[in-house]
PDB file of N, CA and C in Angstrom:
ATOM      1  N   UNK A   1      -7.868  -3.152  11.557  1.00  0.00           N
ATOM      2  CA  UNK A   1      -8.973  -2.231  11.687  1.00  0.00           C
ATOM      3  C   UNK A   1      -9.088  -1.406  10.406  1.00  0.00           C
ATOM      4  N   UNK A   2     -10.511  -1.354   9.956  1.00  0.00           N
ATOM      5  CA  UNK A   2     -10.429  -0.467   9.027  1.00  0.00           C
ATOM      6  C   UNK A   2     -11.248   0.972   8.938  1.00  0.00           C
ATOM      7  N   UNK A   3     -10.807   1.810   8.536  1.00  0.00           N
ATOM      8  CA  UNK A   3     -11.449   3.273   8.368  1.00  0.00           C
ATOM      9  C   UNK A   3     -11.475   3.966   7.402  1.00  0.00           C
ATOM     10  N   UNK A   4     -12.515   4.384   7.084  1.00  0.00           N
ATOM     11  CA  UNK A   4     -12.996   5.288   5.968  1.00  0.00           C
ATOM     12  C   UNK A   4     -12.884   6.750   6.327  1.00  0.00           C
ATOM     13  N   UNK A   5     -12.355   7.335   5.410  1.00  0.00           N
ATOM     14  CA  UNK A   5     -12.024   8.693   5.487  1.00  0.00           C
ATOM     15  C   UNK A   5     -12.822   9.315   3.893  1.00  0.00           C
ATOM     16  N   UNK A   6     -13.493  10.539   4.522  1.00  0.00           N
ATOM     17  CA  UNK A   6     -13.429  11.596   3.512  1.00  0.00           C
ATOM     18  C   UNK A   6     -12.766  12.666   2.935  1.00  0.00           C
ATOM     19  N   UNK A   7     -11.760  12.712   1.955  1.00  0.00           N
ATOM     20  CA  UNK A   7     -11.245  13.465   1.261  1.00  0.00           C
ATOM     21  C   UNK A   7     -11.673  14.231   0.055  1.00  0.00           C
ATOM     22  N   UNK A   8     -11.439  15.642   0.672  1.00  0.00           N
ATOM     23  CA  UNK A   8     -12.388  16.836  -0.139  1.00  0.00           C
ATOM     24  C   UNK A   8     -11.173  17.910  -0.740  1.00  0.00           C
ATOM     25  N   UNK A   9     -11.324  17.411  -2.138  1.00  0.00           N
ATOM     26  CA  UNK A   9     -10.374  18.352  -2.823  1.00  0.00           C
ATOM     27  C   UNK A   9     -10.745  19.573  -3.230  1.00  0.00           C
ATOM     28  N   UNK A  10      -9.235  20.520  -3.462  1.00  0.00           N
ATOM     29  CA  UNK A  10      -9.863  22.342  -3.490  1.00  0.00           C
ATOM     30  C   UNK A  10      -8.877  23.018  -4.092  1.00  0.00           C
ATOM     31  N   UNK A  11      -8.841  23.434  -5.245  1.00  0.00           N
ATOM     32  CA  UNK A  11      -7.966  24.512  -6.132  1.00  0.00           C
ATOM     33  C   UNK A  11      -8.372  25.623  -5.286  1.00  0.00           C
ATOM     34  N   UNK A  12      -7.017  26.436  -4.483  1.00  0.00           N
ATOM     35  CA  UNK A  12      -6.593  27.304  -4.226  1.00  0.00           C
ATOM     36  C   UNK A  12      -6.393  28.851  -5.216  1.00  0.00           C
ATOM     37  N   UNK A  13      -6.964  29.472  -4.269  1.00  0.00           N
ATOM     38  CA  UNK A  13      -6.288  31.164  -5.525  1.00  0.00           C
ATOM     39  C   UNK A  13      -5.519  30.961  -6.413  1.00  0.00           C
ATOM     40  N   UNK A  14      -3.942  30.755  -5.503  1.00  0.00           N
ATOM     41  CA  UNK A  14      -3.395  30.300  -6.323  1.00  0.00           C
ATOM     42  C   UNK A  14      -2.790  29.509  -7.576  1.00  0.00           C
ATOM     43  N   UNK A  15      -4.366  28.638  -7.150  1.00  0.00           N
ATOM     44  CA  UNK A  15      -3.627  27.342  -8.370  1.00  0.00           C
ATOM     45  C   UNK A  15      -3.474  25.753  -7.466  1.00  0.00           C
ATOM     46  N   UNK A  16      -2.744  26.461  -6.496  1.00  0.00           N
ATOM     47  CA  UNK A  16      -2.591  24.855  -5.588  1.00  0.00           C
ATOM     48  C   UNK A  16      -3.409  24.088  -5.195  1.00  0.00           C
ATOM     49  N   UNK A  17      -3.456  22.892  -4.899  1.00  0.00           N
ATOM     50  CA  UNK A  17      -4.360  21.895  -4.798  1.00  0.00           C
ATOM     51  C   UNK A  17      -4.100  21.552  -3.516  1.00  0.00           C
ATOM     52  N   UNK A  18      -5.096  21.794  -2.442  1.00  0.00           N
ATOM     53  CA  UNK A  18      -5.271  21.464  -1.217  1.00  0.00           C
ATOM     54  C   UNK A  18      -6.637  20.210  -0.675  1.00  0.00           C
ATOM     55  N   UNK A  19      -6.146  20.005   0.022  1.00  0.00           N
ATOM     56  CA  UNK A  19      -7.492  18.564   0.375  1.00  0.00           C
ATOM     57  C   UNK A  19      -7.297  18.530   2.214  1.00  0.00           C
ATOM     58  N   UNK A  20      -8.710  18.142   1.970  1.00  0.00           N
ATOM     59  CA  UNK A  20      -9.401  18.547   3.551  1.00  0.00           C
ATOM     60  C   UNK A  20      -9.867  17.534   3.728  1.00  0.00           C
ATOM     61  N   UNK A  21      -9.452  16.539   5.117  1.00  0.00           N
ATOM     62  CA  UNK A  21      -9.351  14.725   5.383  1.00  0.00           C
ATOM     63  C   UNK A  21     -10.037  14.798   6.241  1.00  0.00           C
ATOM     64  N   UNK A  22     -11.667  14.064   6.216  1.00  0.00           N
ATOM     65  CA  UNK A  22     -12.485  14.448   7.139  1.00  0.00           C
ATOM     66  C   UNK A  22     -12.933  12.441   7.994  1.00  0.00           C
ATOM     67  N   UNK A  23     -12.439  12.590   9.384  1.00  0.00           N
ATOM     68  CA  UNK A  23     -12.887  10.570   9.632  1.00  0.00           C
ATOM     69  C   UNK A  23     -13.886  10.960  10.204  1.00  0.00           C
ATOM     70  N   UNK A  24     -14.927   9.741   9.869  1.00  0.00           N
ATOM     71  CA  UNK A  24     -15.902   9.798  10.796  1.00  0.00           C
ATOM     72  C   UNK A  24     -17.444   9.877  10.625  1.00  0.00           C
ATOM     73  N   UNK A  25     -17.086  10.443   9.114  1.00  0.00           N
ATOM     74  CA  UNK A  25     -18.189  10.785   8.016  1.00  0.00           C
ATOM     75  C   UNK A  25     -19.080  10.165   7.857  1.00  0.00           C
ATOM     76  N   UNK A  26     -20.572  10.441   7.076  1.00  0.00           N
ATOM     77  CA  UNK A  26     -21.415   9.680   6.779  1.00  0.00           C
ATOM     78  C   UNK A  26     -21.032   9.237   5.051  1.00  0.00           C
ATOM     79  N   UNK A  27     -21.384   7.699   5.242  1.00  0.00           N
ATOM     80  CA  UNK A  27     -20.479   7.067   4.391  1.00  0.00           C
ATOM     81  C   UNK A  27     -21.537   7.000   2.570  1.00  0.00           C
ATOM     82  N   UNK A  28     -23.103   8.005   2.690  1.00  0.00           N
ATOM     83  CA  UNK A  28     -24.183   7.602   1.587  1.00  0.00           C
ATOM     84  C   UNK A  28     -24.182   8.980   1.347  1.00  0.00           C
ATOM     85  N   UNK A  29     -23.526   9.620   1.139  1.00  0.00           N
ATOM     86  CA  UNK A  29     -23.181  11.129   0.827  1.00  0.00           C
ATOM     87  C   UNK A  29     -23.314  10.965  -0.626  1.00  0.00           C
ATOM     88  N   UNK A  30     -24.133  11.824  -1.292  1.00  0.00           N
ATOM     89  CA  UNK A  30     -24.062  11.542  -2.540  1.00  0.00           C
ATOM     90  C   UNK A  30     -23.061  12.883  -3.349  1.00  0.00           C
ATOM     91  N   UNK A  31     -23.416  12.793  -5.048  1.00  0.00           N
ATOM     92  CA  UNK A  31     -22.337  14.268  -5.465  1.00  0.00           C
ATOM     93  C   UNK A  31     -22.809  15.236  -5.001  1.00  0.00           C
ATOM     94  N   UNK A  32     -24.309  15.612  -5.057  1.00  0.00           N
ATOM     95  CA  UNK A  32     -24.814  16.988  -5.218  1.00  0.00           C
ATOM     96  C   UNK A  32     -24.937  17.141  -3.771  1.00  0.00           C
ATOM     97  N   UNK A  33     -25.214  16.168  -2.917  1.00  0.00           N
ATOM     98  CA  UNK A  33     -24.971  16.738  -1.154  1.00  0.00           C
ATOM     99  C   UNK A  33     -23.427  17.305  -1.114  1.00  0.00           C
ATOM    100  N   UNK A  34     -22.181  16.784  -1.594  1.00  0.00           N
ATOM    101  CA  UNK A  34     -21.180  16.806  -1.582  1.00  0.00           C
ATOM    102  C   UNK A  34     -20.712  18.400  -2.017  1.00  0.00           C
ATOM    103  N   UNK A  35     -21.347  17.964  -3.532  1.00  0.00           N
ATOM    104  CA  UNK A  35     -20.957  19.416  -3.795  1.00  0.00           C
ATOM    105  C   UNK A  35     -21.448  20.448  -3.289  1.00  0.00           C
ATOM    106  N   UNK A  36     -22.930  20.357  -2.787  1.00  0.00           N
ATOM    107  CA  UNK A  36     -23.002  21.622  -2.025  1.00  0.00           C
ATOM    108  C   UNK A  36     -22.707  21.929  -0.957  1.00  0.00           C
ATOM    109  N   UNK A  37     -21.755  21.252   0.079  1.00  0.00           N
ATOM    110  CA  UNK A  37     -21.362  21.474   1.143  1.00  0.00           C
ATOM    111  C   UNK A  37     -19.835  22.107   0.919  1.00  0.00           C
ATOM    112  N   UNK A  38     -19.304  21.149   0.152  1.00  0.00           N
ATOM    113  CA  UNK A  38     -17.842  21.933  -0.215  1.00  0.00           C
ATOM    114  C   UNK A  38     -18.042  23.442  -0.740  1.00  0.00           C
ATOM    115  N   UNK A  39     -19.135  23.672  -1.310  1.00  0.00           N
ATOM    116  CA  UNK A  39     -19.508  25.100  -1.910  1.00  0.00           C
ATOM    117  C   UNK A  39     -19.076  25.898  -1.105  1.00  0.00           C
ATOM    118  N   UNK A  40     -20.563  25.798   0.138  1.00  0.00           N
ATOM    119  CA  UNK A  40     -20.967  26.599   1.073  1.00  0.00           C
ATOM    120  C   UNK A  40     -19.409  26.811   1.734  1.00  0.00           C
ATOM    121  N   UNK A  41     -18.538  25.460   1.858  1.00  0.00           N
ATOM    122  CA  UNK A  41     -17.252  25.827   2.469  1.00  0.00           C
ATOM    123  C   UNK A  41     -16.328  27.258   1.930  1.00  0.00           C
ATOM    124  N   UNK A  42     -16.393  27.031   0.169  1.00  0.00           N
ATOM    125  CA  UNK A  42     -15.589  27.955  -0.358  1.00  0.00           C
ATOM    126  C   UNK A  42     -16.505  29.324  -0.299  1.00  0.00           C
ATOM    127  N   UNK A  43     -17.608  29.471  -0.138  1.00  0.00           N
ATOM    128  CA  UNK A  43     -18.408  30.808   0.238  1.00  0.00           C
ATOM    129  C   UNK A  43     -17.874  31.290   1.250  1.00  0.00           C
ATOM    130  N   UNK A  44     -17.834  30.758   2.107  1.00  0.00           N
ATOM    131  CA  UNK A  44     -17.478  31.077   3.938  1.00  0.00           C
ATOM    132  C   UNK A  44     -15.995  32.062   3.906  1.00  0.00           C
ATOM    133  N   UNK A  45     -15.375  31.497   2.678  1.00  0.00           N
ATOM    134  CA  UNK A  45     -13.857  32.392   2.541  1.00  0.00           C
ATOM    135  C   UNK A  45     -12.925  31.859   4.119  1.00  0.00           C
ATOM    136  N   UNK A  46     -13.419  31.240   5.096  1.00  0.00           N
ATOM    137  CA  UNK A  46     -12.905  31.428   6.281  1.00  0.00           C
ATOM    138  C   UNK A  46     -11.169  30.253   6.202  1.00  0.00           C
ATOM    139  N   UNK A  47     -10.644  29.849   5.057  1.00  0.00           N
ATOM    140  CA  UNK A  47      -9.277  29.116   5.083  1.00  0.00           C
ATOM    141  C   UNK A  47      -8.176  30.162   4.118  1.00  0.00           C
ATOM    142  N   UNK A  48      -7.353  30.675   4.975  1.00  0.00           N
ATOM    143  CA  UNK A  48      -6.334  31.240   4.261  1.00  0.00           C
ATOM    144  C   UNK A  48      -4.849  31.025   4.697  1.00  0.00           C
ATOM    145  N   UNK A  49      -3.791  31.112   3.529  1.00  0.00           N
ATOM    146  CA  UNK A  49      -3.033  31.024   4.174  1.00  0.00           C
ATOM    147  C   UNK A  49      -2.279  32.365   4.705  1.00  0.00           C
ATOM    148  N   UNK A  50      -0.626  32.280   5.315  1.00  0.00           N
ATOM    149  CA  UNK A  50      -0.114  33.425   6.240  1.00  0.00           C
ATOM    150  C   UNK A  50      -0.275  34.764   5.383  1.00  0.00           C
ATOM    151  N   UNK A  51      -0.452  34.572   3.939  1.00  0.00           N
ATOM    152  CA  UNK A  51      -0.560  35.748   2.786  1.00  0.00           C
ATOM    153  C   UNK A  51      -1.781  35.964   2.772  1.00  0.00           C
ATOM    154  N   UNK A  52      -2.808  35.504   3.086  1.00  0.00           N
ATOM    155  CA  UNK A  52      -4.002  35.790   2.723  1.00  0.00           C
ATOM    156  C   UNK A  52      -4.770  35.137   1.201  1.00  0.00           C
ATOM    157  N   UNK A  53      -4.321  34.174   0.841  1.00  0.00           N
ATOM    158  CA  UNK A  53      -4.259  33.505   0.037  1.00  0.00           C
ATOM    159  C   UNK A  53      -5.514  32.193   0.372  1.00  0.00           C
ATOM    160  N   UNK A  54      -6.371  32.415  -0.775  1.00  0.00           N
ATOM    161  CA  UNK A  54      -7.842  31.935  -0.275  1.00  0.00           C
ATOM    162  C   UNK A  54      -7.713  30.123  -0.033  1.00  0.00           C
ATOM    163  N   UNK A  55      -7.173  29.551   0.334  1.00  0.00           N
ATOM    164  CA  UNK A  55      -6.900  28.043  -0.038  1.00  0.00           C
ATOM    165  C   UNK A  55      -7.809  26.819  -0.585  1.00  0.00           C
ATOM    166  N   UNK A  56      -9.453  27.007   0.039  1.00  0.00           N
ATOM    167  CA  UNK A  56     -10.596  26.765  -0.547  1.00  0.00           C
ATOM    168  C   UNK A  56     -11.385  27.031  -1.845  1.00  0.00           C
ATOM    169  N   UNK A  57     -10.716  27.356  -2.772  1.00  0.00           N
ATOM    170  CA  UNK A  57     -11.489  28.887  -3.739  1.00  0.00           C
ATOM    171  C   UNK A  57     -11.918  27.962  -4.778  1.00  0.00           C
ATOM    172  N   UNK A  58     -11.839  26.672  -4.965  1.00  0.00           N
ATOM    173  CA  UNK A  58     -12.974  26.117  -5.972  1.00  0.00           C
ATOM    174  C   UNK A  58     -13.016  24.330  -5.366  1.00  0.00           C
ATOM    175  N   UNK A  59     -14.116  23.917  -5.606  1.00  0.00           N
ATOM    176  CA  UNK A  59     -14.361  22.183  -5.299  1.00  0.00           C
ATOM    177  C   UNK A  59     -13.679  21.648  -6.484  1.00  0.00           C
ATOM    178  N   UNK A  60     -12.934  20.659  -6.099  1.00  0.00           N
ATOM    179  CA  UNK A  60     -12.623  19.749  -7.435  1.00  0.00           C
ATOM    180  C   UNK A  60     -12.996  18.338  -7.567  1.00  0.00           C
ATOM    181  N   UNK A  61     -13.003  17.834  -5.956  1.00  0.00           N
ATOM    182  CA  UNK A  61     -13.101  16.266  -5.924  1.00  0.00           C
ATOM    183  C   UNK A  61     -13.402  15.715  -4.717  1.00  0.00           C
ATOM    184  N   UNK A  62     -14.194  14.748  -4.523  1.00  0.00           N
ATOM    185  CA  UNK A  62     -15.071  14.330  -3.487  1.00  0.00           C
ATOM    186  C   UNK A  62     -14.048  12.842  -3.137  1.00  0.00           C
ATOM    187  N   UNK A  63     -13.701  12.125  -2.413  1.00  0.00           N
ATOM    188  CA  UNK A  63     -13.111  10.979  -2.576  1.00  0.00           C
ATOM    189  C   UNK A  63     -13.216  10.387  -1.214  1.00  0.00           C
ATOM    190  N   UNK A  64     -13.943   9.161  -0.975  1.00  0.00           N
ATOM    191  CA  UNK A  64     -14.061   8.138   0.201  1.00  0.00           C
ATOM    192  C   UNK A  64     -12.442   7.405   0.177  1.00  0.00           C
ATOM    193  N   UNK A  65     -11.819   7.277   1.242  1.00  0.00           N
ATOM    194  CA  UNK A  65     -10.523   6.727   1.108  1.00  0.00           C
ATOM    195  C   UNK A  65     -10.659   5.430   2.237  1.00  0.00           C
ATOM    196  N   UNK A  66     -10.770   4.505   2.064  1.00  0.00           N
ATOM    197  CA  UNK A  66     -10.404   3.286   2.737  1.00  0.00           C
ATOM    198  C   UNK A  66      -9.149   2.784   3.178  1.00  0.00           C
ATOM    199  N   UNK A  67      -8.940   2.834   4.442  1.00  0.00           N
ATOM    200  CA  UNK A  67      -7.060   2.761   5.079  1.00  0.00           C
ATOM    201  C   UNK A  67      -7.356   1.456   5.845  1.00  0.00           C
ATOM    202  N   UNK A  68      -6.988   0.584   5.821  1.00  0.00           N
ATOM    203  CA  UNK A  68      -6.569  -0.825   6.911  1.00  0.00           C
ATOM    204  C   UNK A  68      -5.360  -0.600   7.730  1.00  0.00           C
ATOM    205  N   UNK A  69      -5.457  -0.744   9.146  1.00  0.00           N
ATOM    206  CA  UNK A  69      -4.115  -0.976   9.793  1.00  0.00           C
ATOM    207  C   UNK A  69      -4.046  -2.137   9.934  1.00  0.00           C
ATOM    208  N   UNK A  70      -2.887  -3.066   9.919  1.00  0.00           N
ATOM    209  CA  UNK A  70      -2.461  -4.259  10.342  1.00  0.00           C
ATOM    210  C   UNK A  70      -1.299  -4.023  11.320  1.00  0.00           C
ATOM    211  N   UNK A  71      -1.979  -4.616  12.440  1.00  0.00           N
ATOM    212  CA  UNK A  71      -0.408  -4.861  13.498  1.00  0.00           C
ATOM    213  C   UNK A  71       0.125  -5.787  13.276  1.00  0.00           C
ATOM    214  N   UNK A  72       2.289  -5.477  13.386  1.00  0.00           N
ATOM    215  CA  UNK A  72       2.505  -6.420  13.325  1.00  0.00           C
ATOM    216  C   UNK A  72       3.172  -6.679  14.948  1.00  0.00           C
ATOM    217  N   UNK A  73       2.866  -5.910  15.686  1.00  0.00           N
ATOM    218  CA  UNK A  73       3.644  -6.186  16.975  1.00  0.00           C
ATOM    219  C   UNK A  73       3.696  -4.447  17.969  1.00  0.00           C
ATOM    220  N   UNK A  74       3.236  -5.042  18.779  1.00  0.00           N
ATOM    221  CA  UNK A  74       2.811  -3.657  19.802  1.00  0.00           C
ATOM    222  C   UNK A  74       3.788  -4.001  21.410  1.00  0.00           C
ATOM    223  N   UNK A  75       4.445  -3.408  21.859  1.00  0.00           N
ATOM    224  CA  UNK A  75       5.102  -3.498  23.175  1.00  0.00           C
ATOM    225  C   UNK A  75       4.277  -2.983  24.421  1.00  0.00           C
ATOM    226  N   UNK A  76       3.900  -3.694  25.247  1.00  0.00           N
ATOM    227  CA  UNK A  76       3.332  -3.716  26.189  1.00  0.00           C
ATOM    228  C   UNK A  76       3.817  -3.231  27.295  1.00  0.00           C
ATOM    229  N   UNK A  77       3.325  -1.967  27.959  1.00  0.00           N
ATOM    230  CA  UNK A  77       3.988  -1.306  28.844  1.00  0.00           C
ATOM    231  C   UNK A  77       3.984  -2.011  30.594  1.00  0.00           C
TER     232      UNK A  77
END
C-alpha cells in the first residue's frame, strides 16, 4: 500500500527545526498555496513548547513524502 504524506518544515525561535506530517492531503498543492498556509500557521503563534518557545516561527520547506508498506507476514487472530 502506498501513501503520500505532507511534510511541512519550520525554524523554531529557537533555531530548531521542527516538521509537521500531515496524511491525507491534497496532492496539486502548489508553492504559493503552500506557502501561504504555512504562513497563516506561523501568524496564529498557537504551537509552543513547555517554555513558551514559538516552535512554528518561520516556513522553510514544503515536501510530499511517498512511504510503501510491504507485508511480509501478518498473524491471524
Amino acid at each position: 500500500m502506498k501513501v503520500r504524506a505532507l511534510n511541512l518544515g519550520f525554524k523554531a525561535a529557537d533555531g530548531k527545526h521542527h516538521t509537521l506530517k500531515l496524511n491525507n492531503v491534497s496532492t496539486n498543492l502548489d508553492e504559493s498555496k503552500l506557502r501561504e498556509a504555512m504562513n497563516k500557521l506561523v501568524e496564529l503563534n498557537m504551537f509552543q513548547d513547555k517554555f513558551g518557545t514559538k516552535l512554528y516561527a518561520e516556513a522553510v520547506s514544503a515536501k510530499y513524502v511517498d512511504t510503501e508498506t510491504q507485508t511480509v507476514f501478518t498473524v491471524e487472530d
